[in-house]
C-alpha atoms as a PDB file:
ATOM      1  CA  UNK A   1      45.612 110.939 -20.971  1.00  0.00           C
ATOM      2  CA  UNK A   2      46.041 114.481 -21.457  1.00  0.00           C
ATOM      3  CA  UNK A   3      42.971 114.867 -19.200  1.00  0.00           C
ATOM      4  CA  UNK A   4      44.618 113.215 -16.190  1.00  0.00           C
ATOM      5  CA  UNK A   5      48.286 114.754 -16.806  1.00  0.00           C
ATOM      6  CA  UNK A   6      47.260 118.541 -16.077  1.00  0.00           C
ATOM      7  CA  UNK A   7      45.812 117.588 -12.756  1.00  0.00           C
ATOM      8  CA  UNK A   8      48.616 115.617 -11.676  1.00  0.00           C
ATOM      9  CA  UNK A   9      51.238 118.221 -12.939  1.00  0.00           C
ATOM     10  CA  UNK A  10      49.115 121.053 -10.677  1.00  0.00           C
ATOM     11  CA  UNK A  11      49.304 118.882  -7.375  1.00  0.00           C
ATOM     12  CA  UNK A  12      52.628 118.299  -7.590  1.00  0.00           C
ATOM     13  CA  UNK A  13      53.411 122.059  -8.316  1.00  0.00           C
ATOM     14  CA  UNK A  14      51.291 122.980  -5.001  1.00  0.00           C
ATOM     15  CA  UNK A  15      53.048 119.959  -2.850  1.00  0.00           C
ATOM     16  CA  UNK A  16      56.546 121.811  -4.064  1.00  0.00           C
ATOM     17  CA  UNK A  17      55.132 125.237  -3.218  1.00  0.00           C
ATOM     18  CA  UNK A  18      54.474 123.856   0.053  1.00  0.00           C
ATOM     19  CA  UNK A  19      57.213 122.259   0.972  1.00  0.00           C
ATOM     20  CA  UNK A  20      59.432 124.970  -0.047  1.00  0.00           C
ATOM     21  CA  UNK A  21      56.801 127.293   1.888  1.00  0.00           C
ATOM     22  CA  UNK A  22      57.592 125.597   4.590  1.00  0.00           C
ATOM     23  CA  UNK A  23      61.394 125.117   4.716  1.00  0.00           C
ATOM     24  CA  UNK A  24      61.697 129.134   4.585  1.00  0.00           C
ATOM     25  CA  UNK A  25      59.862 129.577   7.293  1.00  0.00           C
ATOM     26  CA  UNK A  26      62.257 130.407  10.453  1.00  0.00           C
ATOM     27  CA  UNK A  27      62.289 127.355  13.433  1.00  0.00           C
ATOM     28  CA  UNK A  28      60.984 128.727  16.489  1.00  0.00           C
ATOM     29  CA  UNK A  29      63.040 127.217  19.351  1.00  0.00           C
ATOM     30  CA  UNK A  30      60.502 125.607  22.475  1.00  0.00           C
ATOM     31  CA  UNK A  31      60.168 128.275  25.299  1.00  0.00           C
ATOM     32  CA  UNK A  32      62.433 127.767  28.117  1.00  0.00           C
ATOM     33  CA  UNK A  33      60.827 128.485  31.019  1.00  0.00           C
ATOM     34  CA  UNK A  34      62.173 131.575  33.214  1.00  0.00           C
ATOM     35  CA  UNK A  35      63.933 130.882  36.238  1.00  0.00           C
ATOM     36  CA  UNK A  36      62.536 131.106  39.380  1.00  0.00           C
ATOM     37  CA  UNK A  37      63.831 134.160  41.719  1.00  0.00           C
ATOM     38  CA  UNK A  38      65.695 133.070  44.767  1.00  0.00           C
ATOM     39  CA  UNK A  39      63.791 132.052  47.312  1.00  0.00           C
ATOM     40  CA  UNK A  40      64.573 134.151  50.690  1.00  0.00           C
ATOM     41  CA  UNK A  41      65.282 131.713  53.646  1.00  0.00           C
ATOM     42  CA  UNK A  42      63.686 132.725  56.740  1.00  0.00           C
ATOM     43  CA  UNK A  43      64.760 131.441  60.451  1.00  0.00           C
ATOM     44  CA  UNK A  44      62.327 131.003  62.880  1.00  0.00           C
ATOM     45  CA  UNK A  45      63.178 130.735  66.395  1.00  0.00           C
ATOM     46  CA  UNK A  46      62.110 130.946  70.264  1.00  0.00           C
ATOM     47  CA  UNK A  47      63.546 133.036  72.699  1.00  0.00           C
ATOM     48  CA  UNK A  48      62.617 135.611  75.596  1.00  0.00           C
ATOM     49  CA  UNK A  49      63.128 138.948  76.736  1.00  0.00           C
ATOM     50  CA  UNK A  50      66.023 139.418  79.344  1.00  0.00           C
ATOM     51  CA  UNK A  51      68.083 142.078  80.460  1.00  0.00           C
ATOM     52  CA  UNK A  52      71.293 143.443  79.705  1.00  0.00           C
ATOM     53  CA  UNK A  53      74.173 142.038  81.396  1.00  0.00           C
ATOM     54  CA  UNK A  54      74.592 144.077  85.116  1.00  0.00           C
ATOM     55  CA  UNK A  55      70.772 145.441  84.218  1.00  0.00           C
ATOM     56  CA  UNK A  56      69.481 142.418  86.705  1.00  0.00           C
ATOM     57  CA  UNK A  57      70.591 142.234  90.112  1.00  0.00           C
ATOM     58  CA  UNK A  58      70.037 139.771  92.848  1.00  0.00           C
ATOM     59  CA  UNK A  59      70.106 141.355  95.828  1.00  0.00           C
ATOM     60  CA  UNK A  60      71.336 138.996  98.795  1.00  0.00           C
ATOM     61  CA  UNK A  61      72.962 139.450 102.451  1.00  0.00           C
ATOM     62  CA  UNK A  62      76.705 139.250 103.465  1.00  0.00           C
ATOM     63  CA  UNK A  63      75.693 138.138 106.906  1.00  0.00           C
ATOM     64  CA  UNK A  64      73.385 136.346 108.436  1.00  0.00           C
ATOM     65  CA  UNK A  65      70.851 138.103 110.859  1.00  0.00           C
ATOM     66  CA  UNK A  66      66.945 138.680 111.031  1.00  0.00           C
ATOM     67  CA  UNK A  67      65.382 141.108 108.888  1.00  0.00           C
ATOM     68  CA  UNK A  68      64.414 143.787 110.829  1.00  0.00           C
ATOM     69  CA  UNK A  69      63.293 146.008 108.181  1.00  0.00           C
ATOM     70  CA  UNK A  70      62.681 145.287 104.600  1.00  0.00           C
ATOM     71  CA  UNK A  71      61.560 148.640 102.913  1.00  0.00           C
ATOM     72  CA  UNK A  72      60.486 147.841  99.177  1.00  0.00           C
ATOM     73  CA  UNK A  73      57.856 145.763  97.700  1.00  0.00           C
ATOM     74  CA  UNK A  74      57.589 144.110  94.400  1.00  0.00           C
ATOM     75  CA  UNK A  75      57.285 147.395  91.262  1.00  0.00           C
ATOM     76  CA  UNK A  76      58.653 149.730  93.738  1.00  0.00           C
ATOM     77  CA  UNK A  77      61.017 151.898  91.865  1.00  0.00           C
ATOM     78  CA  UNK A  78      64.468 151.962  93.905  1.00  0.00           C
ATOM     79  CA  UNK A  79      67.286 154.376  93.031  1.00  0.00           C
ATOM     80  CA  UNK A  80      71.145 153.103  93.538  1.00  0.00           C
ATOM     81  CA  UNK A  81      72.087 153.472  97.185  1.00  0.00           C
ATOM     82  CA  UNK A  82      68.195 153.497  98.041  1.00  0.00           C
ATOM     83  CA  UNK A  83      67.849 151.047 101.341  1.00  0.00           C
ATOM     84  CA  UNK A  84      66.221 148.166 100.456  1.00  0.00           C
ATOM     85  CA  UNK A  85      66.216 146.179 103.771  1.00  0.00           C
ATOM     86  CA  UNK A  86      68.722 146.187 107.640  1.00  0.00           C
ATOM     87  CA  UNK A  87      69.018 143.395 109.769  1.00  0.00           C
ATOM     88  CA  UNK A  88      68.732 143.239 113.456  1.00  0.00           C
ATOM     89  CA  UNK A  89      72.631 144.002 114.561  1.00  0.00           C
ATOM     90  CA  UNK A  90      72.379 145.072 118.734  1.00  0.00           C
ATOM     91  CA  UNK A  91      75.059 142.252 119.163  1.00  0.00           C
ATOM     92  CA  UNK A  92      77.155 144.047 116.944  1.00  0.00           C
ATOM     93  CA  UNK A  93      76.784 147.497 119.007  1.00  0.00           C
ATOM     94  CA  UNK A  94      77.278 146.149 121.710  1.00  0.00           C
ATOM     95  CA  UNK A  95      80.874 144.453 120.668  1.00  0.00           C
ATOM     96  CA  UNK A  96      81.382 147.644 119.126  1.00  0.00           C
ATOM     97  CA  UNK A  97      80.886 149.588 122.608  1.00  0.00           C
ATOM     98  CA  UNK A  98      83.364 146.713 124.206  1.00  0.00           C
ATOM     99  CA  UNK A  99      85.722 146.963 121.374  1.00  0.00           C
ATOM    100  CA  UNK A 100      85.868 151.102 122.213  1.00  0.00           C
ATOM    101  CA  UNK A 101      86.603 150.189 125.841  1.00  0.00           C
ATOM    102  CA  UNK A 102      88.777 148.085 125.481  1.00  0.00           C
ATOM    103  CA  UNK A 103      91.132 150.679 123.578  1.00  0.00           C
ATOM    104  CA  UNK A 104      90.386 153.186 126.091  1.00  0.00           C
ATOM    105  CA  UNK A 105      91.406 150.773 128.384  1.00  0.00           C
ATOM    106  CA  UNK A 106      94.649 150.090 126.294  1.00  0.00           C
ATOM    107  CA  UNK A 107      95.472 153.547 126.067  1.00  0.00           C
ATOM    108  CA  UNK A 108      95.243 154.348 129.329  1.00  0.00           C
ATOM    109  CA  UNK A 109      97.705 151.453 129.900  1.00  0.00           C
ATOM    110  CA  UNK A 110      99.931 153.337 127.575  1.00  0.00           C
ATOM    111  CA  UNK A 111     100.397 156.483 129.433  1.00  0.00           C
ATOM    112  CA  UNK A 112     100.983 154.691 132.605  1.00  0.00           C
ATOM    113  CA  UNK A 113     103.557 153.068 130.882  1.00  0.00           C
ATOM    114  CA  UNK A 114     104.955 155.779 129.513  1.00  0.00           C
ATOM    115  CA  UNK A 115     105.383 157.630 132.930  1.00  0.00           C
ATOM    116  CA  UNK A 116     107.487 154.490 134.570  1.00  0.00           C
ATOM    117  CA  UNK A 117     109.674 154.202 131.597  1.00  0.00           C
ATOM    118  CA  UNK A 118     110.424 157.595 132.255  1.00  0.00           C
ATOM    119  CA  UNK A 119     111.102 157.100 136.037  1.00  0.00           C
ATOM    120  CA  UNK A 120     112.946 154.029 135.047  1.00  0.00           C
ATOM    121  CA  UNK A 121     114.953 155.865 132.433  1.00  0.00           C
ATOM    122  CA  UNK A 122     116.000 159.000 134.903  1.00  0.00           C
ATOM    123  CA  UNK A 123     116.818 156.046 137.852  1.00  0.00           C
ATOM    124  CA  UNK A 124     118.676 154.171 135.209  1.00  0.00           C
ATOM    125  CA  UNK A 125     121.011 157.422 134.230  1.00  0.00           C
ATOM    126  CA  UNK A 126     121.235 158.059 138.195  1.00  0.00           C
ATOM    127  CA  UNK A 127     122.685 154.354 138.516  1.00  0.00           C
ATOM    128  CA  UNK A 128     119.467 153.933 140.846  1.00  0.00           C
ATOM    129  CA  UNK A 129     117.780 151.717 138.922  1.00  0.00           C
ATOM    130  CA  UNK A 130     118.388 148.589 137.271  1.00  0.00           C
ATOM    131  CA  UNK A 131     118.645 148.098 133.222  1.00  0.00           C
ATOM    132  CA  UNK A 132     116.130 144.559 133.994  1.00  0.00           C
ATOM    133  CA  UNK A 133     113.569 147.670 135.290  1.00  0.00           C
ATOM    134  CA  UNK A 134     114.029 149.656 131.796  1.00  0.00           C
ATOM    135  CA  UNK A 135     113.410 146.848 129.943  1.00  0.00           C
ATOM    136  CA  UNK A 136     110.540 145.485 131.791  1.00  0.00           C
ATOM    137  CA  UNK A 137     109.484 149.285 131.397  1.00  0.00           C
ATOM    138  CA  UNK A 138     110.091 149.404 127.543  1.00  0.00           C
ATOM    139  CA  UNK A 139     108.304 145.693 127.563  1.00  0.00           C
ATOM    140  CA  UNK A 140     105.106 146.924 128.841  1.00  0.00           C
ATOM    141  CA  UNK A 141     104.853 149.854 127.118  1.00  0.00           C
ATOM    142  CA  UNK A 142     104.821 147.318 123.758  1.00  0.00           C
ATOM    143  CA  UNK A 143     102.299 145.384 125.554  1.00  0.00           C
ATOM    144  CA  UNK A 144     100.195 147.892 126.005  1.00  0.00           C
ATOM    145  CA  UNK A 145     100.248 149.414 122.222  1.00  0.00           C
ATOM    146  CA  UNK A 146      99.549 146.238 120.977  1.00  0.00           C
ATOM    147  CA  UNK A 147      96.301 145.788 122.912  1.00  0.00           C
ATOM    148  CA  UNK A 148      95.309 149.305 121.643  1.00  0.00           C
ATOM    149  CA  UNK A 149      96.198 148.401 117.931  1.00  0.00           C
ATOM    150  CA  UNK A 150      94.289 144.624 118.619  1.00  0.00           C
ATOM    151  CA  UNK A 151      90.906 146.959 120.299  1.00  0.00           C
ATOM    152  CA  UNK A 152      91.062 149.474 117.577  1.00  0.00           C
ATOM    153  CA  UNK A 153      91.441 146.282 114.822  1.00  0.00           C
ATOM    154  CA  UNK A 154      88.650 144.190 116.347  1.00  0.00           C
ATOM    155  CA  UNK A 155      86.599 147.898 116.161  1.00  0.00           C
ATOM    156  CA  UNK A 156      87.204 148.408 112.603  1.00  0.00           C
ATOM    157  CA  UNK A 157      85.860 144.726 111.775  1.00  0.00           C
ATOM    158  CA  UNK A 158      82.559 144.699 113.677  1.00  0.00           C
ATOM    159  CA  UNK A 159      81.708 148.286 112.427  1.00  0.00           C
ATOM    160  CA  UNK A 160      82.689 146.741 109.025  1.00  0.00           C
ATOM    161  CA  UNK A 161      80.143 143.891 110.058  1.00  0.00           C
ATOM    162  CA  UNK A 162      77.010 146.510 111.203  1.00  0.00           C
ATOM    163  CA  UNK A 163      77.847 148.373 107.568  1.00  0.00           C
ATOM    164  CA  UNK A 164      76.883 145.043 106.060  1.00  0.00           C
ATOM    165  CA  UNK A 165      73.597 144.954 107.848  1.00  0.00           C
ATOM    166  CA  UNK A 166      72.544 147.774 105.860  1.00  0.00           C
ATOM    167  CA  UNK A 167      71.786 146.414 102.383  1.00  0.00           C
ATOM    168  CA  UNK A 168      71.229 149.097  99.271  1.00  0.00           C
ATOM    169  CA  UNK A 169      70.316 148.925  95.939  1.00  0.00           C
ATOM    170  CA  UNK A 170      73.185 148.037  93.353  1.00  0.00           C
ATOM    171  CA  UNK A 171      71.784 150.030  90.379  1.00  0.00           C
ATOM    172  CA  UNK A 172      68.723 152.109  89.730  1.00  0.00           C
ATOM    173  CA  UNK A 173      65.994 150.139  88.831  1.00  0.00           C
ATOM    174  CA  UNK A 174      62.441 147.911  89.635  1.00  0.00           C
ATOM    175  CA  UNK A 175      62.298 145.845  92.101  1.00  0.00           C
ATOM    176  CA  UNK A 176      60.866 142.281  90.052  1.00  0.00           C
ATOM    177  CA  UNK A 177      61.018 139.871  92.442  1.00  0.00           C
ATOM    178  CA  UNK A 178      61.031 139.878  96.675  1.00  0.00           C
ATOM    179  CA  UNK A 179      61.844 136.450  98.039  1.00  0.00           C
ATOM    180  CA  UNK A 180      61.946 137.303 101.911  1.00  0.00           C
ATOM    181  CA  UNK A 181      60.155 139.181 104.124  1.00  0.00           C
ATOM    182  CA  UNK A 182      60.038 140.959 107.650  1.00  0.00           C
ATOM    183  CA  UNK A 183      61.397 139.525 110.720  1.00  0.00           C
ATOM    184  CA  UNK A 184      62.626 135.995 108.964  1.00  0.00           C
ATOM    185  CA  UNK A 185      66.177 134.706 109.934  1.00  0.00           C
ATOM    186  CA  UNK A 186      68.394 134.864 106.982  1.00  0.00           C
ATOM    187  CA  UNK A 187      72.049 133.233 106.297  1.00  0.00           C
ATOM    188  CA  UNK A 188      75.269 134.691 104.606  1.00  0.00           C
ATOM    189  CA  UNK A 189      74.323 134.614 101.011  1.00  0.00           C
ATOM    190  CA  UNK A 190      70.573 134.607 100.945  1.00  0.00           C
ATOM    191  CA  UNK A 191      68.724 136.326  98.327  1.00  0.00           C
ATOM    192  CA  UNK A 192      66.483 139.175  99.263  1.00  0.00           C
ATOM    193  CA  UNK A 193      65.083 140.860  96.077  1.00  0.00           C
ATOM    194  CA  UNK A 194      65.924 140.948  92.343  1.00  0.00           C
ATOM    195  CA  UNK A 195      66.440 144.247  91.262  1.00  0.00           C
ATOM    196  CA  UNK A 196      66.535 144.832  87.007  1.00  0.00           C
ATOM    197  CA  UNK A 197      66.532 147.767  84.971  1.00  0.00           C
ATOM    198  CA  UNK A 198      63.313 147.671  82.470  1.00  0.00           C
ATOM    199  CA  UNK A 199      64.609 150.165  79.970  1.00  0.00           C
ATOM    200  CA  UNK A 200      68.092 148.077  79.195  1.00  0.00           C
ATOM    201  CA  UNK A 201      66.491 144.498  77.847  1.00  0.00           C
ATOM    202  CA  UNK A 202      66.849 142.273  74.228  1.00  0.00           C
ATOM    203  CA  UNK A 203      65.624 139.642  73.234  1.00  0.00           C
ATOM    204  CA  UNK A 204      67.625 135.897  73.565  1.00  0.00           C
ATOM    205  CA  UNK A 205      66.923 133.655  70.495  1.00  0.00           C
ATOM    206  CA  UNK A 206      67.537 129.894  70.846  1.00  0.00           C
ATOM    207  CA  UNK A 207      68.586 129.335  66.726  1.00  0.00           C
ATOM    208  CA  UNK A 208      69.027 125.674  65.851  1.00  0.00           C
ATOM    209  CA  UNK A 209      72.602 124.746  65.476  1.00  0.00           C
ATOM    210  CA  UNK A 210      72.157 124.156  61.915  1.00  0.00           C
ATOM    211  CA  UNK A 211      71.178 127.422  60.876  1.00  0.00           C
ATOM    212  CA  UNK A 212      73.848 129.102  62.844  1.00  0.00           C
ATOM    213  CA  UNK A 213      75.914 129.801  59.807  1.00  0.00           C
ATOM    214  CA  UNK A 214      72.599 131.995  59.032  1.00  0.00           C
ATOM    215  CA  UNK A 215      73.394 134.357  61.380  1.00  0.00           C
ATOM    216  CA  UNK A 216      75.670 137.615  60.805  1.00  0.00           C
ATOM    217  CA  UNK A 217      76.100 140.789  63.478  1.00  0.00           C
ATOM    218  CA  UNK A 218      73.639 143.605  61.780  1.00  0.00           C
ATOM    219  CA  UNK A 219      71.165 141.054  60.571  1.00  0.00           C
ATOM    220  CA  UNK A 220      67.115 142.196  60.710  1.00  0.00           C
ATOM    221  CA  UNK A 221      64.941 140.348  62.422  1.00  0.00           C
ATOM    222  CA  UNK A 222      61.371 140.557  63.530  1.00  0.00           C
ATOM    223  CA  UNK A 223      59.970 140.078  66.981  1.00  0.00           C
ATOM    224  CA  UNK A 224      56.440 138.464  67.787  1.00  0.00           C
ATOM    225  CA  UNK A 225      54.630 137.535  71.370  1.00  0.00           C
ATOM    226  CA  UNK A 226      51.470 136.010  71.862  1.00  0.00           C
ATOM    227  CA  UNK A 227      48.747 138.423  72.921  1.00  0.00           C
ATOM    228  CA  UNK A 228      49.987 141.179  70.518  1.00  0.00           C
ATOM    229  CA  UNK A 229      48.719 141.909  67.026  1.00  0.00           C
ATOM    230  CA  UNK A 230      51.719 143.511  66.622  1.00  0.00           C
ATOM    231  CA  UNK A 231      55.561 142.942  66.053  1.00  0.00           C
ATOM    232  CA  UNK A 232      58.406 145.046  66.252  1.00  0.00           C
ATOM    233  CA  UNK A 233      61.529 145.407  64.561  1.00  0.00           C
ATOM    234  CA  UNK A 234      65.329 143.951  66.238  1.00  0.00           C
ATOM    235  CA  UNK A 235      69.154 144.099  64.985  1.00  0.00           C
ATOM    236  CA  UNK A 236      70.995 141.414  65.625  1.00  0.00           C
ATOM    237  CA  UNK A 237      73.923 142.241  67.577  1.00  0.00           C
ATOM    238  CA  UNK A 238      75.907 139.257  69.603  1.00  0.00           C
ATOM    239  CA  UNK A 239      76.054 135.816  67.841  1.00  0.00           C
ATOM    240  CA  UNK A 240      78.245 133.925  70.138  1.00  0.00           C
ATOM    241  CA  UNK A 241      80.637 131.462  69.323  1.00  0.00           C
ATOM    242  CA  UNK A 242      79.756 128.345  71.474  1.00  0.00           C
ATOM    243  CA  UNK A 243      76.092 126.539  70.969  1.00  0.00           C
ATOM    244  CA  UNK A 244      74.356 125.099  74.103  1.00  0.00           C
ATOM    245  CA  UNK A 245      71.321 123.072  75.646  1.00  0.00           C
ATOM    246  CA  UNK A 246      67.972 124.168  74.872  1.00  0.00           C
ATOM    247  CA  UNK A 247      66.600 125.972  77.268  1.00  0.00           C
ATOM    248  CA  UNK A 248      63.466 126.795  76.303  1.00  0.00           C
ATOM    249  CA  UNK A 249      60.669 124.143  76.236  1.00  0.00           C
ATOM    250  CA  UNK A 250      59.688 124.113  72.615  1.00  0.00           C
ATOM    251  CA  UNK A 251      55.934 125.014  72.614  1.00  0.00           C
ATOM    252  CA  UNK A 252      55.822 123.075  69.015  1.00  0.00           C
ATOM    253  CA  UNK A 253      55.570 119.214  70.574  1.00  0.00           C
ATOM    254  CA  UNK A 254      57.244 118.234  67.187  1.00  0.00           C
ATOM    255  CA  UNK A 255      60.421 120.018  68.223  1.00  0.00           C
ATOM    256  CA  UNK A 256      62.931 117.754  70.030  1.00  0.00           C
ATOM    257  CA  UNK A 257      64.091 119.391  72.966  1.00  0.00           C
ATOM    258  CA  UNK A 258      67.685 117.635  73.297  1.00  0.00           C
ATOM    259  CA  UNK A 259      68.775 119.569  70.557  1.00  0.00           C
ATOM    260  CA  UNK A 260      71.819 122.586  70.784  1.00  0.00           C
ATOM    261  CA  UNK A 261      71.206 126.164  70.527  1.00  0.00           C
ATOM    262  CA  UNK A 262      73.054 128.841  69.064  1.00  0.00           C
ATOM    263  CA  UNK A 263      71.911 131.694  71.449  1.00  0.00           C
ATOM    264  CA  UNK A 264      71.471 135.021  69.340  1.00  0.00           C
ATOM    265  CA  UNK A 265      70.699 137.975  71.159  1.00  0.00           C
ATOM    266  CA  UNK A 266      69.348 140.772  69.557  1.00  0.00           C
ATOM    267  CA  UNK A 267      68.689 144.359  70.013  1.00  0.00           C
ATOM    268  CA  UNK A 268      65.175 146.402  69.315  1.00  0.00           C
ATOM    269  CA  UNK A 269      65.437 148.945  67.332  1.00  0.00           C
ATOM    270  CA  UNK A 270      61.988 150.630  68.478  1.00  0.00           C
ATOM    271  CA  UNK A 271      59.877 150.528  71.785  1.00  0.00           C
ATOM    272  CA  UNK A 272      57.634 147.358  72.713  1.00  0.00           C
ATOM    273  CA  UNK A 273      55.255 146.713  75.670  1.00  0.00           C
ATOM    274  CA  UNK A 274      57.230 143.218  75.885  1.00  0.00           C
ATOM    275  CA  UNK A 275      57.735 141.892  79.734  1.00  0.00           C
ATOM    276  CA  UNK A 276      61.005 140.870  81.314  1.00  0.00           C
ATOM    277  CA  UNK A 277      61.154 137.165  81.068  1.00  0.00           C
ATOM    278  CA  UNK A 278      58.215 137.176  78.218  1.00  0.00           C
ATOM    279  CA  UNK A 279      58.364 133.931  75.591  1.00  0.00           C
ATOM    280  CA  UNK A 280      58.747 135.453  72.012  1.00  0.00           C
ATOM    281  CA  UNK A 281      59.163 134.017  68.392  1.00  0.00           C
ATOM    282  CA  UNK A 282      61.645 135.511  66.498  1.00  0.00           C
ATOM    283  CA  UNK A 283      61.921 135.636  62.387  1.00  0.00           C
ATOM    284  CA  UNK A 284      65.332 136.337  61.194  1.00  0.00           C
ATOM    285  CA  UNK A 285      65.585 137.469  57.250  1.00  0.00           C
END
């Protein structure tokens, strides 16, 4: 028995010695795994390049006429006052010439006038003459001022009228577009060229309505065009306050085009080679 006992008494002194090994050893508590860094949300968007507001000017006509000399081309650089095009206007010299007669005319009516109210006047005082005489006197002489006024009124309007056949560049600037040309017969209101400052553009983002609350005045965003290896850094600096209609056909066919835009327009802060009118993609950060 004794043979057995000292074996038994050891194994139970190294299952103690083990257990108690053990219990004194400190719990390690499972790792908890790091968090994750916010994730920076990026808006994508289409949009184009398009001038400042008064930087694009449509050129049209006041009155209608035949071109009778159009005197830019499309890239011509025009300054502000610079010709661009006159219409045919002999009609209007002429009524000009008839309108300057005709107050000649009137004036000459005046000093005849003039002299017979005087002889009326001097008969009147001399009991020669009658008082119906003066008046018819001091009745034509009215007569006769008016027509000079009407002459000189009906001058002032034609000549007012020929001024408008001379049309002139609005603002300095490059002439993008020419929609008429020599020796065509044009209406009041007809478009003649577009006229647009190149230096004075941004770009026009169309941002989906639900990431409008995205978008803060002073936000960086990055510009993109097809073509370009390059992009080019923009400030955003309108977000308006009304959404609309897309305009831009979505060149992603996955994109519904019914949806409303927020329309973001933002400034570059550095030079690009982009083109008036040019489709863009636009990454706001």
């Amino acid at each position: 028995m004794k043979r057995f006992i000292a074996p038994l008494i050891g194994l139970v002194l190294i299952i103690i010695t083990v257990a108690e090994v053990r219990a004194n050893r400190p719990s390690s508590s499972p790792a908890q795994p790091a968090a994750a860094p916010a994730k920076e949300h990026h808006v994508v968007a289409e949009g184009r390049v398009v001038a400042y507001p008064g930087a694009e000017v449509t050129v049209g006509s006041d009155v209608a006429g035949t071109i009778e000399r159009l005197a830019v081309n499309e890239q011509d650089q025009v300054k502000k006052g610079q010709i661009i095009a006159t219409l045919r206007a002999d009609d209007l010299r002429a009524a000009i010439a008839a309108a300057r007669a005709r107050e000649d005319e009137a004036a000459a009516d005046i000093r005849l006038c003039e002299l017979e109210r005087e002889r009326a006047q001097r008969l009147y005082r001399d009991n020669v003459g009658s008082k119906q005489t003066l008046e018819k006197t001091d009745r034509d002489l009215e007569s006769a001022r008016a027509r000079r006024a009407s002459a000189a009124a009906e001058q002032r309007r034609i000549e007012a009228l020929l001024a408008k056949t001379v049309i002139t560049a609005p603002i300095d600037g490059v002439v993008i577009a020419r929609m008429r040309q020599q020796g065509e017969t044009i209406n009041a209101g007809d478009s003649l060229v577009t006229v647009a400052d190149l230096h004075r553009t941004r770009v026009e983002a169309e941002v989906d309505e639900f990431d409008a609350a995205r978008m803060r005045n002073g936000g960086e965003a990055s510009v993109s065009a097809e073509g370009y290896d390059a992009s080019w850094r923009g400030v955003i600096e309108e977000v308006p306050g009304n959404v609309v209609s897309r305009r831009l056909k979505p060149q992603d066919p996955a994109k519904p085009i019914d949806t409303r835009v927020l329309l973001v327009k933002i400034a570059m802060t550095e030079g690009t080679p982009l083109k008036l009118g040019q489709r863009v993609e636009v990454e706001f950060r």
